[in-house]
N, C-alpha and C. Protein backbone atom coordinates (compact mmCIF):
# COMPACT_ATOMS: atom_id res chain seq x y z
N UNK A 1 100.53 99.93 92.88
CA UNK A 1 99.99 100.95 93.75
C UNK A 1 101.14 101.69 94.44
N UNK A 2 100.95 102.82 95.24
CA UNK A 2 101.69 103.60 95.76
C UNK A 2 102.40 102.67 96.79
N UNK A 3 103.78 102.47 97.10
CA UNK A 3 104.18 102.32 98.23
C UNK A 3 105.32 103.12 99.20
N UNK A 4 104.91 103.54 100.33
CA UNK A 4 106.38 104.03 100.74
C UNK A 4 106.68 103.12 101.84
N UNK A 5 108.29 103.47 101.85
CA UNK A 5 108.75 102.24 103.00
C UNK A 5 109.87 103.16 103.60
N UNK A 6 109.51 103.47 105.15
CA UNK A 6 110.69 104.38 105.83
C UNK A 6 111.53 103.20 106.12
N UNK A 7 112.81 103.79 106.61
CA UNK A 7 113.47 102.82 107.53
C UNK A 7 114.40 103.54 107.81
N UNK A 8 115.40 103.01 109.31
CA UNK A 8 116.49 104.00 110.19
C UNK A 8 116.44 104.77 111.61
N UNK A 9 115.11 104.53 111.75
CA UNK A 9 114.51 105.10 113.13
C UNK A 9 115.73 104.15 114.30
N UNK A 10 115.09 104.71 115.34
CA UNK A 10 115.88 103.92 116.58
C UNK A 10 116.09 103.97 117.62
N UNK A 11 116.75 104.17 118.60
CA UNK A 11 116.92 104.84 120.15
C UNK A 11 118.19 105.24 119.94
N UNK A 12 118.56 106.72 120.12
CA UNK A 12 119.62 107.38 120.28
C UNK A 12 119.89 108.12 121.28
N UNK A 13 120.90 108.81 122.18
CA UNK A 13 120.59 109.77 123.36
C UNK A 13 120.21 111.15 122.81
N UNK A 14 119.97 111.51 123.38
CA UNK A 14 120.06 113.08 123.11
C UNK A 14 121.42 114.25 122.79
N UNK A 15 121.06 114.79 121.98
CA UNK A 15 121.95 115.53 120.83
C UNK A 15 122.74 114.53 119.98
N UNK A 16 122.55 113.24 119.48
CA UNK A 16 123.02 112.55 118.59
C UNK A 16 121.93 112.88 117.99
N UNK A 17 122.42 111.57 116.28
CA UNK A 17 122.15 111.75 114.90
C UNK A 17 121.15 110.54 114.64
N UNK A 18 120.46 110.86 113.57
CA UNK A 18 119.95 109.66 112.83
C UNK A 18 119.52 109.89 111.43
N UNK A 19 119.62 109.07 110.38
CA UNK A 19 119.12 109.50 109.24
C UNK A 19 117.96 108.93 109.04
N UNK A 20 116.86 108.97 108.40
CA UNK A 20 115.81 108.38 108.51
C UNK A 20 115.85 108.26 106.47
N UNK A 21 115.17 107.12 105.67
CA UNK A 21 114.86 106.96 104.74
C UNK A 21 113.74 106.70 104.10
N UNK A 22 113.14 107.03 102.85
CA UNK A 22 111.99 106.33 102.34
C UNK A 22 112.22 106.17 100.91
N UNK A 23 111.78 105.10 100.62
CA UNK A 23 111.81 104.52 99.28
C UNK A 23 110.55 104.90 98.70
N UNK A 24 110.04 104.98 97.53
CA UNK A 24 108.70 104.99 97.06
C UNK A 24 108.87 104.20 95.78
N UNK A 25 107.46 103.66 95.36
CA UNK A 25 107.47 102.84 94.59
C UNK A 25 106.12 102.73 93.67
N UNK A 26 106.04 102.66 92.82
CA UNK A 26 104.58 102.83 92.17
C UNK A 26 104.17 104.42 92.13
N UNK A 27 104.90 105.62 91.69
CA UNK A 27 104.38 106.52 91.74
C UNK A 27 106.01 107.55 90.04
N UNK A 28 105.40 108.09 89.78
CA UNK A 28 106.12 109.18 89.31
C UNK A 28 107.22 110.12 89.93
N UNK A 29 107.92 108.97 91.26
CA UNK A 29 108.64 110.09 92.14
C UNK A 29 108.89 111.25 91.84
N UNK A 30 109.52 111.97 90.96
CA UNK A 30 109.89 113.51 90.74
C UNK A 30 108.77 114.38 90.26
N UNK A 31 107.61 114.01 90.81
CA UNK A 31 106.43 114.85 90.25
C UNK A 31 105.73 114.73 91.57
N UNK A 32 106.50 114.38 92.77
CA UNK A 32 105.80 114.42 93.93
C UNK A 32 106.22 114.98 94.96
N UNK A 33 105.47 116.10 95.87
CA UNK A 33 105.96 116.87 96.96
C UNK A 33 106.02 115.81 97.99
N UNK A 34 107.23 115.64 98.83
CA UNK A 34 107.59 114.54 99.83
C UNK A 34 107.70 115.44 101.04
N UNK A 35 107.42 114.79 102.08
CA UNK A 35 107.02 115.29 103.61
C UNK A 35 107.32 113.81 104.35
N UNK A 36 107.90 114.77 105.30
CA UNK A 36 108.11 113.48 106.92
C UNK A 36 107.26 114.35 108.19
N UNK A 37 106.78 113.35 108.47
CA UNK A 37 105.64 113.83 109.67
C UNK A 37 106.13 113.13 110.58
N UNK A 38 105.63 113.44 111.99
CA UNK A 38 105.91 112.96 113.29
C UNK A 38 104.32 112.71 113.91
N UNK A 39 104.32 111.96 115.02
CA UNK A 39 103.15 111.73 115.87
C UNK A 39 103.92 111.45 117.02
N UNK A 40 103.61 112.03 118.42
CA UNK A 40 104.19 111.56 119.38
C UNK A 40 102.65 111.01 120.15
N UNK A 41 102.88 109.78 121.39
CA UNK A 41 101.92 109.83 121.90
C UNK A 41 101.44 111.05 122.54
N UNK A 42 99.48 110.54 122.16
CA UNK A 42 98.45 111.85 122.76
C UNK A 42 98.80 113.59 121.95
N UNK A 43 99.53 113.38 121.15
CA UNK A 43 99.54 114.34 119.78
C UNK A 43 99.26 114.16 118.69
N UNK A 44 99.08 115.34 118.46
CA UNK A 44 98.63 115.17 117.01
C UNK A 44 99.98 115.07 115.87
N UNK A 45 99.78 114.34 114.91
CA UNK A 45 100.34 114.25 113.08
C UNK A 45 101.35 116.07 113.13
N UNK A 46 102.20 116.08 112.81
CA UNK A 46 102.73 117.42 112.69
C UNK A 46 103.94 116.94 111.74
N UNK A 47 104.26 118.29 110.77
CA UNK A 47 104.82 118.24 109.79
C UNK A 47 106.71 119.05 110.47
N UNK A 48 107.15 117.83 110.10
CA UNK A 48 108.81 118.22 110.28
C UNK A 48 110.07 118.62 109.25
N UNK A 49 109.27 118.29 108.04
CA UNK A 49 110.02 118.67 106.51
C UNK A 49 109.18 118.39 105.56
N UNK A 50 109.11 119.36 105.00
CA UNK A 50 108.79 119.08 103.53
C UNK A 50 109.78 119.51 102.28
N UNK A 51 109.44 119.24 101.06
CA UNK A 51 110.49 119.09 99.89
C UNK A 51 109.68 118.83 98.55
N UNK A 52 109.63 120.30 97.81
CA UNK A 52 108.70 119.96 97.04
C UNK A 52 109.68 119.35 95.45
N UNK A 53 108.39 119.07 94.37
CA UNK A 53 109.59 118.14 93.42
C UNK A 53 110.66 119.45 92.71
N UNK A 54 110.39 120.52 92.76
CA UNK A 54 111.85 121.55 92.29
C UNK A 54 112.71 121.44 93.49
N UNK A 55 112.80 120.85 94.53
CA UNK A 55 113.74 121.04 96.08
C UNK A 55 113.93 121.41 96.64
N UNK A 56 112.52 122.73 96.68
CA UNK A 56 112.39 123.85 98.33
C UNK A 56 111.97 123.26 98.81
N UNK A 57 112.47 123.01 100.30
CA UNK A 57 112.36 123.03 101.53
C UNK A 57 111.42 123.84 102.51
N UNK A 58 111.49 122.86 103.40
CA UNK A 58 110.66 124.05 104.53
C UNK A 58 110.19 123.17 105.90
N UNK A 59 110.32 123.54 106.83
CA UNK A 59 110.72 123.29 108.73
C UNK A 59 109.57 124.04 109.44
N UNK A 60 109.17 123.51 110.41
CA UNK A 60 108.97 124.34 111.14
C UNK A 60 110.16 125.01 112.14
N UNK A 61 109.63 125.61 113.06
CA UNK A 61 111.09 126.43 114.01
C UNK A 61 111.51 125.30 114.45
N UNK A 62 110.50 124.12 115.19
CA UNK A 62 111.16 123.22 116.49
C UNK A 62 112.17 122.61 115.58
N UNK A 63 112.38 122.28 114.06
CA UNK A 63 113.52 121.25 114.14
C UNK A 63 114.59 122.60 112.76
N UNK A 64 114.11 123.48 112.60
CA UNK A 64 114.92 124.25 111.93
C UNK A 64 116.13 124.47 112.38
N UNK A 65 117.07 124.29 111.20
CA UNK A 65 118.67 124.01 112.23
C UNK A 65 119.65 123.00 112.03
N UNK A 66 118.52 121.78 112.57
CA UNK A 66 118.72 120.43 113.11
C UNK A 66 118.62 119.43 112.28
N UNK A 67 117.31 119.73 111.18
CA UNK A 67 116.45 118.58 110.54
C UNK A 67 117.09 119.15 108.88
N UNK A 68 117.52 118.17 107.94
CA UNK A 68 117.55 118.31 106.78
C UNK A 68 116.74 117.58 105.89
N UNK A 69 116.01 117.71 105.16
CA UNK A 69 115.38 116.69 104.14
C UNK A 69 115.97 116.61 102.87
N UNK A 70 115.75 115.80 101.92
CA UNK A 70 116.85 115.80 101.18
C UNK A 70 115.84 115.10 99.87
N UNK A 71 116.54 114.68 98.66
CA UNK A 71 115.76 113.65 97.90
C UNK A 71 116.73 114.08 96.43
N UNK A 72 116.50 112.22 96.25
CA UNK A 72 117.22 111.70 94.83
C UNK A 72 116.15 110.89 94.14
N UNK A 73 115.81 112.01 93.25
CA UNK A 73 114.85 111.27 92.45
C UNK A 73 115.33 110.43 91.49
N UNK A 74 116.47 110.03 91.12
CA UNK A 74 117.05 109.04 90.41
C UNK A 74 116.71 107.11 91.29
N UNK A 75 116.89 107.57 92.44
CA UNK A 75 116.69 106.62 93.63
C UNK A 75 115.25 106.35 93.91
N UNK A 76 114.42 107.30 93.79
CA UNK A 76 113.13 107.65 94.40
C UNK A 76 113.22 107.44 95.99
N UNK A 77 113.93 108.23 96.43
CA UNK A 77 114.16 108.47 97.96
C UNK A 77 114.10 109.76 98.32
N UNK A 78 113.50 109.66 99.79
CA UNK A 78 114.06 111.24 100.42
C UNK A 78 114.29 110.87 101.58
N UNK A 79 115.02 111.64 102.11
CA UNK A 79 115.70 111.06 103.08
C UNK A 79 115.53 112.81 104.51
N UNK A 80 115.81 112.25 105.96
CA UNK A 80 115.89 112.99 106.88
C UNK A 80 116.78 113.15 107.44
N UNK A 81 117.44 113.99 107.49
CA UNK A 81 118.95 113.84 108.19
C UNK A 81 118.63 114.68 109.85
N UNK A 82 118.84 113.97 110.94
CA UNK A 82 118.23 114.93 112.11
C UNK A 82 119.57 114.58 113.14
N UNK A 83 119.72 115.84 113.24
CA UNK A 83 121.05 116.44 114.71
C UNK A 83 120.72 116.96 115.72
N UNK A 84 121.63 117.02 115.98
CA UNK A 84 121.26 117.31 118.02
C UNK A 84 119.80 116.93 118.32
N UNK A 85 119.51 115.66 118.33
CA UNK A 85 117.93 115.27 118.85
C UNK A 85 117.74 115.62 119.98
N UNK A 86 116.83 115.73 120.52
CA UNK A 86 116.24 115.83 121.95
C UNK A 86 114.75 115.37 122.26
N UNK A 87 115.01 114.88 123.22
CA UNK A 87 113.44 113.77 124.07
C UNK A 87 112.69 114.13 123.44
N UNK A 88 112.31 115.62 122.65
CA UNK A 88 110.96 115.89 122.29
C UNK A 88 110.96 115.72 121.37
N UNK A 89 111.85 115.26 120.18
CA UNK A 89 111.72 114.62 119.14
C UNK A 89 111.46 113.05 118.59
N UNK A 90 111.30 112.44 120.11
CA UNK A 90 110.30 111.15 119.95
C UNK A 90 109.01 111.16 119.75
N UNK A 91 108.81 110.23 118.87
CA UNK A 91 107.80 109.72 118.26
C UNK A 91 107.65 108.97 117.09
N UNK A 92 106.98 108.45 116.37
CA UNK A 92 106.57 107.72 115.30
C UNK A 92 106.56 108.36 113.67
N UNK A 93 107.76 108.11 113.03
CA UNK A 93 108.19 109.63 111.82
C UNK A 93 107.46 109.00 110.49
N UNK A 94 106.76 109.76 109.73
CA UNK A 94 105.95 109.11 108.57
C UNK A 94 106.53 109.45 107.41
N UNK A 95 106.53 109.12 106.13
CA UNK A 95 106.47 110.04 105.06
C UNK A 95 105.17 110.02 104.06
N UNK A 96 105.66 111.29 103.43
CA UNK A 96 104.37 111.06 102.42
C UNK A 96 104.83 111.74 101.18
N UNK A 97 103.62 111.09 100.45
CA UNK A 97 104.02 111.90 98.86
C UNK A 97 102.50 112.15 98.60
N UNK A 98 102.51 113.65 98.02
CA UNK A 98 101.56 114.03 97.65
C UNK A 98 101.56 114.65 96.28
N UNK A 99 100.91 114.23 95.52
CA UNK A 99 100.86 115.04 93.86
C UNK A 99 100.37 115.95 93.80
N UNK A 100 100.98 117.36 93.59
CA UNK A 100 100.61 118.60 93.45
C UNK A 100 98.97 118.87 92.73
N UNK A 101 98.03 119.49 93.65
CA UNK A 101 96.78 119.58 93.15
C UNK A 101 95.94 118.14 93.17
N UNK A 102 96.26 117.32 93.75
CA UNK A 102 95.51 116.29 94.23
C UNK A 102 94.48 116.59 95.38
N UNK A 103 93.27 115.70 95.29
CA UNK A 103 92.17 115.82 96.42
C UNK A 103 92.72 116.02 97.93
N UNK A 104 92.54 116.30 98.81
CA UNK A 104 92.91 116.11 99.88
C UNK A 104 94.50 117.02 100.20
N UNK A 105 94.60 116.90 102.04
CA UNK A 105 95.40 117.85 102.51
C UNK A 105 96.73 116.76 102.64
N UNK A 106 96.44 115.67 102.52
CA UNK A 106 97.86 114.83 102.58
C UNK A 106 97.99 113.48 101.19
N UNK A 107 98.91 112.82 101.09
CA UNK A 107 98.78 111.75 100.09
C UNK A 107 99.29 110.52 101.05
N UNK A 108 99.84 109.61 100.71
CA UNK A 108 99.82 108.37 100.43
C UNK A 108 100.90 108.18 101.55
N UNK A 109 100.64 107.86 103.00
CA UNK A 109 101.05 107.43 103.99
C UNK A 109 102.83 106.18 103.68
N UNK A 110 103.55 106.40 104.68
CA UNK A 110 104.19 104.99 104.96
C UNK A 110 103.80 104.39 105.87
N UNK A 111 104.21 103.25 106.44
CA UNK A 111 103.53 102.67 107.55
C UNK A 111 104.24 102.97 109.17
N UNK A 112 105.37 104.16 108.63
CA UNK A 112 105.89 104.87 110.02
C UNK A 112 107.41 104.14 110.74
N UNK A 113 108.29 104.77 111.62
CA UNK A 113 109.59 104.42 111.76
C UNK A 113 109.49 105.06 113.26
N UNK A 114 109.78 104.33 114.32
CA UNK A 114 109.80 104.95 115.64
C UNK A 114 111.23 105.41 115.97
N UNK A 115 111.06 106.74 116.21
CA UNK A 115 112.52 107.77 116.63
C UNK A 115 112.37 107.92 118.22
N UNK A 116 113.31 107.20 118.92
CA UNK A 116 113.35 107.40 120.64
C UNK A 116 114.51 108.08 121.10
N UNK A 117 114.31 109.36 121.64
CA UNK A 117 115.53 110.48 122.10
C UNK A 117 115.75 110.16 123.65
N UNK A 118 116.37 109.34 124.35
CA UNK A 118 116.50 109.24 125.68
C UNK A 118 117.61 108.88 126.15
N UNK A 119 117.95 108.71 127.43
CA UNK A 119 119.44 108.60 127.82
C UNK A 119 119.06 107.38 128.94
């Protein structure tokens, strides 16, 4: 079955680094659009990178800049590279893989990596 597994989250201060990772497993990695999501408490799920399987990209404004996504499909990884953090980039970071033209608006959850921006 599908698995993803983040890992790398952590407590950093603000405007430091962290890379965040996900492995996947049980899937066709390079035939899958990969996304890292955030949840902070009392918010909603919001999308911080995506990376489809040709390797466009795409941010919203808040982490455009800052946030890189990345992916080695030899590895079946994609990875988050995030700079100058700040407080408002805490929260709980997900990934996902979704197969192009599949049911539904998201695919196949990880079980999440907590990112804490504080001093």
């Amino acid at each position: 079955q599908v698995q993803l597994v983040e890992s790398g989250g952590g407590l950093v201060q603000p405007g430091g680094s962290l890379r965040l990772s996900c492995a996947a497993s049980g899937i066709t990695f390079s035939r899958y659009m990969m996304g890292w999501y955030r949840q902070a408490p009392g918010k909603q799920r919001e999308l911080v990178a995506g990376i489809t399987s040709g390797g466009s990209t795409n941010y919203p404004h808040s982490v455009k800049g800052r946030f890189t996504i990345s992916r080695d499909n030899a590895m079946n990884t994609v990875t988050l590279q995030m700079n100058s953090l700040k407080p408002e980039d805490t929260a709980i970071y997900y990934c996902n893989a979704k197969l192009p033209g599949s049911p539904g608006s998201y695919g196949t959850w990880g079980q999440g990596t907590q990112v804490t921006v504080s001093s």
